[in-house]
PDB file of N, CA and C in Angstrom:
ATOM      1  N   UNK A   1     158.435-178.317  23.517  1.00  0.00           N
ATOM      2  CA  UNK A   1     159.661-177.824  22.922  1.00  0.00           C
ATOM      3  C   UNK A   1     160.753-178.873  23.097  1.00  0.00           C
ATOM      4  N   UNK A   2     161.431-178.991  21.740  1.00  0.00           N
ATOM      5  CA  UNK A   2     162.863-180.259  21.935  1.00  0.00           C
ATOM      6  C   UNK A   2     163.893-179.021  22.434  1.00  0.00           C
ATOM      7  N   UNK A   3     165.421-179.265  22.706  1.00  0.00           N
ATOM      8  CA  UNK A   3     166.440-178.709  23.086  1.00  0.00           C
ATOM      9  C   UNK A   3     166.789-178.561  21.696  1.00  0.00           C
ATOM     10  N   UNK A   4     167.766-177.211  21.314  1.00  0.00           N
ATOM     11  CA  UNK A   4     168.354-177.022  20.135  1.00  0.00           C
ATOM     12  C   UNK A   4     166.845-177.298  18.987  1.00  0.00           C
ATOM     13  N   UNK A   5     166.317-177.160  18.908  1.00  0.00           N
ATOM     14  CA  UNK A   5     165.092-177.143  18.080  1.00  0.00           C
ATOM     15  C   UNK A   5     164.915-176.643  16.674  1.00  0.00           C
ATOM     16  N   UNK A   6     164.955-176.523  15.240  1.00  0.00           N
ATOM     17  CA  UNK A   6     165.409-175.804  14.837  1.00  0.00           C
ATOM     18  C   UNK A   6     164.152-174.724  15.008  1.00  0.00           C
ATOM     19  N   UNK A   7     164.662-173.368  14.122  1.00  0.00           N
ATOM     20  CA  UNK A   7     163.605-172.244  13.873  1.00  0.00           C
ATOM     21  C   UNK A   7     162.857-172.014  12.944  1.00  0.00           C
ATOM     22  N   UNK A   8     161.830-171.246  13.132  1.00  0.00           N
ATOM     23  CA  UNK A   8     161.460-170.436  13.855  1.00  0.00           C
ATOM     24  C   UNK A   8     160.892-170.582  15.634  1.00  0.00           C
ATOM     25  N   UNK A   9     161.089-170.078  16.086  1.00  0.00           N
ATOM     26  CA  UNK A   9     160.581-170.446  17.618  1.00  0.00           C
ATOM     27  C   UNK A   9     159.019-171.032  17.635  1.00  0.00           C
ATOM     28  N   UNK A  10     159.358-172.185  18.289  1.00  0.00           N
ATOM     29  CA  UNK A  10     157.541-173.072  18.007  1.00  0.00           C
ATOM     30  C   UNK A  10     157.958-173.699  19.529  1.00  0.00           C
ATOM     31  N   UNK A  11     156.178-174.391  19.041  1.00  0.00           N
ATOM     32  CA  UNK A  11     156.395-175.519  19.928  1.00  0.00           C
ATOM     33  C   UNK A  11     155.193-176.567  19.530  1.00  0.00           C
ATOM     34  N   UNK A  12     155.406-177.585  19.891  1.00  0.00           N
ATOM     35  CA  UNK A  12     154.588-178.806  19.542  1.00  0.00           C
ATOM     36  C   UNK A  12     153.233-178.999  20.763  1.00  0.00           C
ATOM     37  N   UNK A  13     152.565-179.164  19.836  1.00  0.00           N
ATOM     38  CA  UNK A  13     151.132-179.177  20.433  1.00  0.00           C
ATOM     39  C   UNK A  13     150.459-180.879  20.120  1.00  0.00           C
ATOM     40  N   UNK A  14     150.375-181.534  21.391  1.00  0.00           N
ATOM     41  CA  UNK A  14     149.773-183.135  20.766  1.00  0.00           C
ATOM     42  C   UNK A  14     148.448-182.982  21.381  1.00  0.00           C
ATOM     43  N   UNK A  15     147.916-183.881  20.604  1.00  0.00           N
ATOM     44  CA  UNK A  15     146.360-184.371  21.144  1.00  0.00           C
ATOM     45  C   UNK A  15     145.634-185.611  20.637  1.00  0.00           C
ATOM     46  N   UNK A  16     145.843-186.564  21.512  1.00  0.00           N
ATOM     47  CA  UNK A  16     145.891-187.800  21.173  1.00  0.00           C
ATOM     48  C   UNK A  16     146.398-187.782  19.941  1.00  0.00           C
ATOM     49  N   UNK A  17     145.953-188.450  18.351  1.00  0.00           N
ATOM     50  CA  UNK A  17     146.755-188.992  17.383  1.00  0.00           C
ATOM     51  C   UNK A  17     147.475-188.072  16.739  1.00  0.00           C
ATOM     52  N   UNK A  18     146.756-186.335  17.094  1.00  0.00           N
ATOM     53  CA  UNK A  18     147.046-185.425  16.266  1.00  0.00           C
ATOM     54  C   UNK A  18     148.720-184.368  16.550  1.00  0.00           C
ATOM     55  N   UNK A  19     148.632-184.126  15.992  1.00  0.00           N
ATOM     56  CA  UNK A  19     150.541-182.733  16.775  1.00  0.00           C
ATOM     57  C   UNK A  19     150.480-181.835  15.675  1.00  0.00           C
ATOM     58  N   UNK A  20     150.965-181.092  16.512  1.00  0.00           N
ATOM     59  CA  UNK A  20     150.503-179.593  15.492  1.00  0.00           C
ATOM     60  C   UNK A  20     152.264-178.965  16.207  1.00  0.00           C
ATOM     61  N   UNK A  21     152.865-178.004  14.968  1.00  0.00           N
ATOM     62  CA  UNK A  21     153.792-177.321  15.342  1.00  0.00           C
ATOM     63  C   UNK A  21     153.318-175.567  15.285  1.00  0.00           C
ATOM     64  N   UNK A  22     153.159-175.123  16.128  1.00  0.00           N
ATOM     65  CA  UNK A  22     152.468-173.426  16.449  1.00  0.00           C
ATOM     66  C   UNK A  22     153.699-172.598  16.404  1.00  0.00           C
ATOM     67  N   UNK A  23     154.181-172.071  15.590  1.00  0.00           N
ATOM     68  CA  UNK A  23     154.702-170.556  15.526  1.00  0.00           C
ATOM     69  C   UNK A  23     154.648-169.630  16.729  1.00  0.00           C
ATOM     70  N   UNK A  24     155.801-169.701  17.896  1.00  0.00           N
ATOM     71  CA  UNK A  24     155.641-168.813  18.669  1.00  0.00           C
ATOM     72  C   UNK A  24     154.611-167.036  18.640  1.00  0.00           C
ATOM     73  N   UNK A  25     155.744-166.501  17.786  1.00  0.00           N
ATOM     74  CA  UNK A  25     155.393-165.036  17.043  1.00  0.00           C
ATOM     75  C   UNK A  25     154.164-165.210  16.610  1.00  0.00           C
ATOM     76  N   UNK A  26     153.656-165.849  15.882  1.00  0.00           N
ATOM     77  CA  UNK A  26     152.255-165.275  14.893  1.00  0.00           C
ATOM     78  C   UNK A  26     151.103-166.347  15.024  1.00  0.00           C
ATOM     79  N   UNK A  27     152.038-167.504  15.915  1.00  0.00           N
ATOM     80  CA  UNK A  27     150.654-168.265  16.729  1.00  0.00           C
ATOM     81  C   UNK A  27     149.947-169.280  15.297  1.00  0.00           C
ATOM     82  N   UNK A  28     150.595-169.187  14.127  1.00  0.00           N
ATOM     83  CA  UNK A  28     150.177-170.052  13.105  1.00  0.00           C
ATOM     84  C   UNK A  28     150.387-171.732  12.694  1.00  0.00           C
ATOM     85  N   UNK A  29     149.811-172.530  12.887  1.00  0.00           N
ATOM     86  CA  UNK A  29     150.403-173.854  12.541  1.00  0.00           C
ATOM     87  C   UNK A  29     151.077-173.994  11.168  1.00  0.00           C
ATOM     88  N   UNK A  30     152.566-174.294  12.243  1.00  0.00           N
ATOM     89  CA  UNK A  30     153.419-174.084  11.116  1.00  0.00           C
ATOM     90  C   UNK A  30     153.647-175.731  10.266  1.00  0.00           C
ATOM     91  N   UNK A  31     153.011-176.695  10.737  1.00  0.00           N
ATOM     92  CA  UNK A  31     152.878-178.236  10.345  1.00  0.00           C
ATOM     93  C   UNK A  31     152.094-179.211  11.234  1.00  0.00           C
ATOM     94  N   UNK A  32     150.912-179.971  10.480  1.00  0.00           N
ATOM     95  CA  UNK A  32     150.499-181.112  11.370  1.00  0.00           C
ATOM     96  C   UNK A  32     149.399-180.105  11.245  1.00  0.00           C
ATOM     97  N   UNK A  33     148.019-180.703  12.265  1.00  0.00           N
ATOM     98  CA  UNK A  33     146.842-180.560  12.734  1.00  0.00           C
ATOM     99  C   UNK A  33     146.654-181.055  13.902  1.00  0.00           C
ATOM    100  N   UNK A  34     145.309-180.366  13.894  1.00  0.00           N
ATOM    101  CA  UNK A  34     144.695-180.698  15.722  1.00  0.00           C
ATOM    102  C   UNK A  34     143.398-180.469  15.241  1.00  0.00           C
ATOM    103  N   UNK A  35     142.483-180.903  16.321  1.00  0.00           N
ATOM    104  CA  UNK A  35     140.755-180.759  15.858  1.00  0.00           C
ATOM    105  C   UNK A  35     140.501-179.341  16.290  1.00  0.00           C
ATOM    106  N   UNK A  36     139.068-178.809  15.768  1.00  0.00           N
ATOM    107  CA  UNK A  36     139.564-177.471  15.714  1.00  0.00           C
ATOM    108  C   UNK A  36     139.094-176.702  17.255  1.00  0.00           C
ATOM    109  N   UNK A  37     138.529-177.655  17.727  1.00  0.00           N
ATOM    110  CA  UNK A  37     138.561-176.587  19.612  1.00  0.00           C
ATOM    111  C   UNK A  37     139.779-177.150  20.352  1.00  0.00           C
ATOM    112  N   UNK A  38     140.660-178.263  19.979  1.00  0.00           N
ATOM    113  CA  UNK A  38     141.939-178.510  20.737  1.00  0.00           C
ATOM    114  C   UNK A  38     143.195-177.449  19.815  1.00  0.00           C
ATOM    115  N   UNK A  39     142.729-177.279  18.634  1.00  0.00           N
ATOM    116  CA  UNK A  39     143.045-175.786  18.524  1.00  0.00           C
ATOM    117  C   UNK A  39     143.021-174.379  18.838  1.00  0.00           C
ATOM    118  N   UNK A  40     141.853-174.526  18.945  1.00  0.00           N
ATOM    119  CA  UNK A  40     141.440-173.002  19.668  1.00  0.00           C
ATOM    120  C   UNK A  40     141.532-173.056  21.207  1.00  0.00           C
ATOM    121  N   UNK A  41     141.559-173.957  21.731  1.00  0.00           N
ATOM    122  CA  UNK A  41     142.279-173.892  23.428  1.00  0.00           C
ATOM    123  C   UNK A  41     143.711-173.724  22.865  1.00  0.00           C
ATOM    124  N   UNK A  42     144.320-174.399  22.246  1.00  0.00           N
ATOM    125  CA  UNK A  42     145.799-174.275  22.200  1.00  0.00           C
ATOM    126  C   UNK A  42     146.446-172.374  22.070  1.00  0.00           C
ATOM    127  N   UNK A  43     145.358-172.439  21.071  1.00  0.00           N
ATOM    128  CA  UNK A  43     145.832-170.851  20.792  1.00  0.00           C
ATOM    129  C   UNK A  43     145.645-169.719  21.874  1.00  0.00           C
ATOM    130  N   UNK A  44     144.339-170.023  22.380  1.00  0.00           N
ATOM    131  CA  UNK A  44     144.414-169.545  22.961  1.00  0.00           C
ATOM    132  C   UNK A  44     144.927-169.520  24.664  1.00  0.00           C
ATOM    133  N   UNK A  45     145.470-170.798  24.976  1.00  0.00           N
ATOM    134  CA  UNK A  45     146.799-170.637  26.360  1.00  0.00           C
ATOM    135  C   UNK A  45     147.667-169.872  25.779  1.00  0.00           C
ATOM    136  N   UNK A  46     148.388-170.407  24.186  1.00  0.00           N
ATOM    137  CA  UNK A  46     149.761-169.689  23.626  1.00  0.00           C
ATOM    138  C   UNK A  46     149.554-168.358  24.091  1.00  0.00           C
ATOM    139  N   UNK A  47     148.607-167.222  23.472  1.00  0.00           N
ATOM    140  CA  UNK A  47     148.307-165.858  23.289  1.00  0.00           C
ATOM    141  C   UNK A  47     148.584-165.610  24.498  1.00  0.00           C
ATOM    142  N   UNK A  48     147.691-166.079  25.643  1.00  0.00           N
ATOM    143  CA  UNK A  48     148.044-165.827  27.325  1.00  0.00           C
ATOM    144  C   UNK A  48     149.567-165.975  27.752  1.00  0.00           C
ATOM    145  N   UNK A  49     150.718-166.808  26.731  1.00  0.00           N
ATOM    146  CA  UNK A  49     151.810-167.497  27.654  1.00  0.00           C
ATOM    147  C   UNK A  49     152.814-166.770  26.708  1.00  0.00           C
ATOM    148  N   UNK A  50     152.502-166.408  25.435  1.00  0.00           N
ATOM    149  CA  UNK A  50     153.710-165.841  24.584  1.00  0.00           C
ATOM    150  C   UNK A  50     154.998-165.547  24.981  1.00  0.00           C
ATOM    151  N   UNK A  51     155.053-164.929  25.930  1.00  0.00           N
ATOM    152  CA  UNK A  51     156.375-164.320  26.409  1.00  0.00           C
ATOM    153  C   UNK A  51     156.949-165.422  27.103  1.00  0.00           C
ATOM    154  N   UNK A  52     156.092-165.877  28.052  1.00  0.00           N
ATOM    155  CA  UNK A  52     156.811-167.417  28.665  1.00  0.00           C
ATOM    156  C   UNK A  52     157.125-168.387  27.487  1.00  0.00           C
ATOM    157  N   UNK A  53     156.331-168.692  26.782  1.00  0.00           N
ATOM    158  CA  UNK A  53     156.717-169.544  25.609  1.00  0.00           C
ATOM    159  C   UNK A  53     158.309-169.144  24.773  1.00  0.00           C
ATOM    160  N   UNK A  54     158.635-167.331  24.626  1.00  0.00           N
ATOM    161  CA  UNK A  54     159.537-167.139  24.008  1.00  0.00           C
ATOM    162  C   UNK A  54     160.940-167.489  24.978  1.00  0.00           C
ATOM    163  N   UNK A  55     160.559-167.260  26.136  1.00  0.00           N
ATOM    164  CA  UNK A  55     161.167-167.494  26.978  1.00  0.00           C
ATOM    165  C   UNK A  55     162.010-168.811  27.303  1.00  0.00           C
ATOM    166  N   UNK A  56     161.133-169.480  27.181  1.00  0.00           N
ATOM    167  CA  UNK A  56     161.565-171.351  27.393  1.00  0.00           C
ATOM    168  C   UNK A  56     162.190-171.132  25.954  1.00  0.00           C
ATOM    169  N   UNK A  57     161.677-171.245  24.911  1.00  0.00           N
ATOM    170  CA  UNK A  57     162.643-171.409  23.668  1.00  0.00           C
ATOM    171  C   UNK A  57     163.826-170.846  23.844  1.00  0.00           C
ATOM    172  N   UNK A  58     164.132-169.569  24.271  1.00  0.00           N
ATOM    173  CA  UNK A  58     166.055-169.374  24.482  1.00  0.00           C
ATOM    174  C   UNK A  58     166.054-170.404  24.977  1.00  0.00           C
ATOM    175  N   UNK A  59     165.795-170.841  26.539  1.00  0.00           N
ATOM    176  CA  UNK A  59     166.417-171.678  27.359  1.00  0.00           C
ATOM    177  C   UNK A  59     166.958-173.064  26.969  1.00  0.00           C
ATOM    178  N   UNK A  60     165.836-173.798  25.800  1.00  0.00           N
ATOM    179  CA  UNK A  60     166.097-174.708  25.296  1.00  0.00           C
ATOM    180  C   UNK A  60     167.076-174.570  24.896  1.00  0.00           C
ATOM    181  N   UNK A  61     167.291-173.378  23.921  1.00  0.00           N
ATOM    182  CA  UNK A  61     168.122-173.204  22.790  1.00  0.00           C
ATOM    183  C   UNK A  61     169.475-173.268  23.718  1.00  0.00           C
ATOM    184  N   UNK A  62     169.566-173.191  24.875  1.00  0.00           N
ATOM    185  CA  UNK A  62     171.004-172.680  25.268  1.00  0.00           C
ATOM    186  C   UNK A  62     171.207-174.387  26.140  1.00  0.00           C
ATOM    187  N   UNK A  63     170.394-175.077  25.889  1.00  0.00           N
ATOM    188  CA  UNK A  63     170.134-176.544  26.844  1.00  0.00           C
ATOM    189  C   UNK A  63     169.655-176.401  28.062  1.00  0.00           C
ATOM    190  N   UNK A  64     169.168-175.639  28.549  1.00  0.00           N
ATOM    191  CA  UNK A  64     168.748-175.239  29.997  1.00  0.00           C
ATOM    192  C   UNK A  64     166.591-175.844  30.019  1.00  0.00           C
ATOM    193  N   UNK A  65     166.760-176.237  31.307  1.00  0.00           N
ATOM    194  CA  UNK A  65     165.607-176.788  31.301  1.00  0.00           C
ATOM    195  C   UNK A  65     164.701-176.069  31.009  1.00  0.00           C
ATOM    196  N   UNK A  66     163.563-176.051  30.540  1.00  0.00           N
ATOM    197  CA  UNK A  66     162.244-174.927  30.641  1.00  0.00           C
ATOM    198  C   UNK A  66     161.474-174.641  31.491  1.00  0.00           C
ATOM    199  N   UNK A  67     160.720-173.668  31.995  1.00  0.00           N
ATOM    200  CA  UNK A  67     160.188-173.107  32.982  1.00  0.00           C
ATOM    201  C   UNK A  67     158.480-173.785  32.577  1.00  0.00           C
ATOM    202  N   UNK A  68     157.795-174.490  33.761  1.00  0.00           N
ATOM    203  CA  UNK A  68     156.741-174.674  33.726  1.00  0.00           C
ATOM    204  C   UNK A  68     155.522-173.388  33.420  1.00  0.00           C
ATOM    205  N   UNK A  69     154.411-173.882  32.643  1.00  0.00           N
ATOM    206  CA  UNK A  69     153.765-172.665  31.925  1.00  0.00           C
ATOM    207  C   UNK A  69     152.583-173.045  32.749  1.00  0.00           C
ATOM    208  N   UNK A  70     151.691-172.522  32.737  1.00  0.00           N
ATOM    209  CA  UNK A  70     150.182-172.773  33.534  1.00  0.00           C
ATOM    210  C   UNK A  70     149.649-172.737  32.466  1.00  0.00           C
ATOM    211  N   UNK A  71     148.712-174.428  32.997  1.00  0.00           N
ATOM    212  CA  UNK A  71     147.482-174.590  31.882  1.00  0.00           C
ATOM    213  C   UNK A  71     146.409-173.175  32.005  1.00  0.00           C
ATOM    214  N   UNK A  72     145.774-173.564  31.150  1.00  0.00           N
ATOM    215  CA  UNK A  72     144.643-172.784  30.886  1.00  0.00           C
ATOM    216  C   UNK A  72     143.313-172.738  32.050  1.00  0.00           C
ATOM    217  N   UNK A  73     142.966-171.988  32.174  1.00  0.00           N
ATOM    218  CA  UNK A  73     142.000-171.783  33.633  1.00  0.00           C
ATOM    219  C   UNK A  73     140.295-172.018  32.625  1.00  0.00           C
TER     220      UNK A  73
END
């Protein structure tokens, strides 16, 4: 996530050459690509972190640092 970011609430997903922008809410790539199991891990930490994810986006939004998320187990 950048600070002030515009919307809809996302966040950027890299993997090596690739970046993908994911749709907080509906979890959809909203621009870019990723291969498709560094996708499907992605989606599926998001689904586990949603609320933390919506979470850090206010914070950004207000300039406040973001709260560390836990990788995927």
């Amino acid at each position: 996530m950048f600070w002030a970011d515009h919307a809809p609430p996302h966040f950027h997903a890299l993997y090596g050459e690739y970046e993908a922008l994911i749709d907080i809410r509906t979890l959809a790539v909203m621009r870019g690509t990723l291969p498709r199991r560094a996708l499907a891990l992605v989606l599926e930490w998001a689904s586990l972190h949603r609320e933390e994810l919506m979470e850090n986006w206010k914070l950004c939004e207000s300039l406040q640092q973001p709260k560390k998320i836990d990788p995927l187990d």
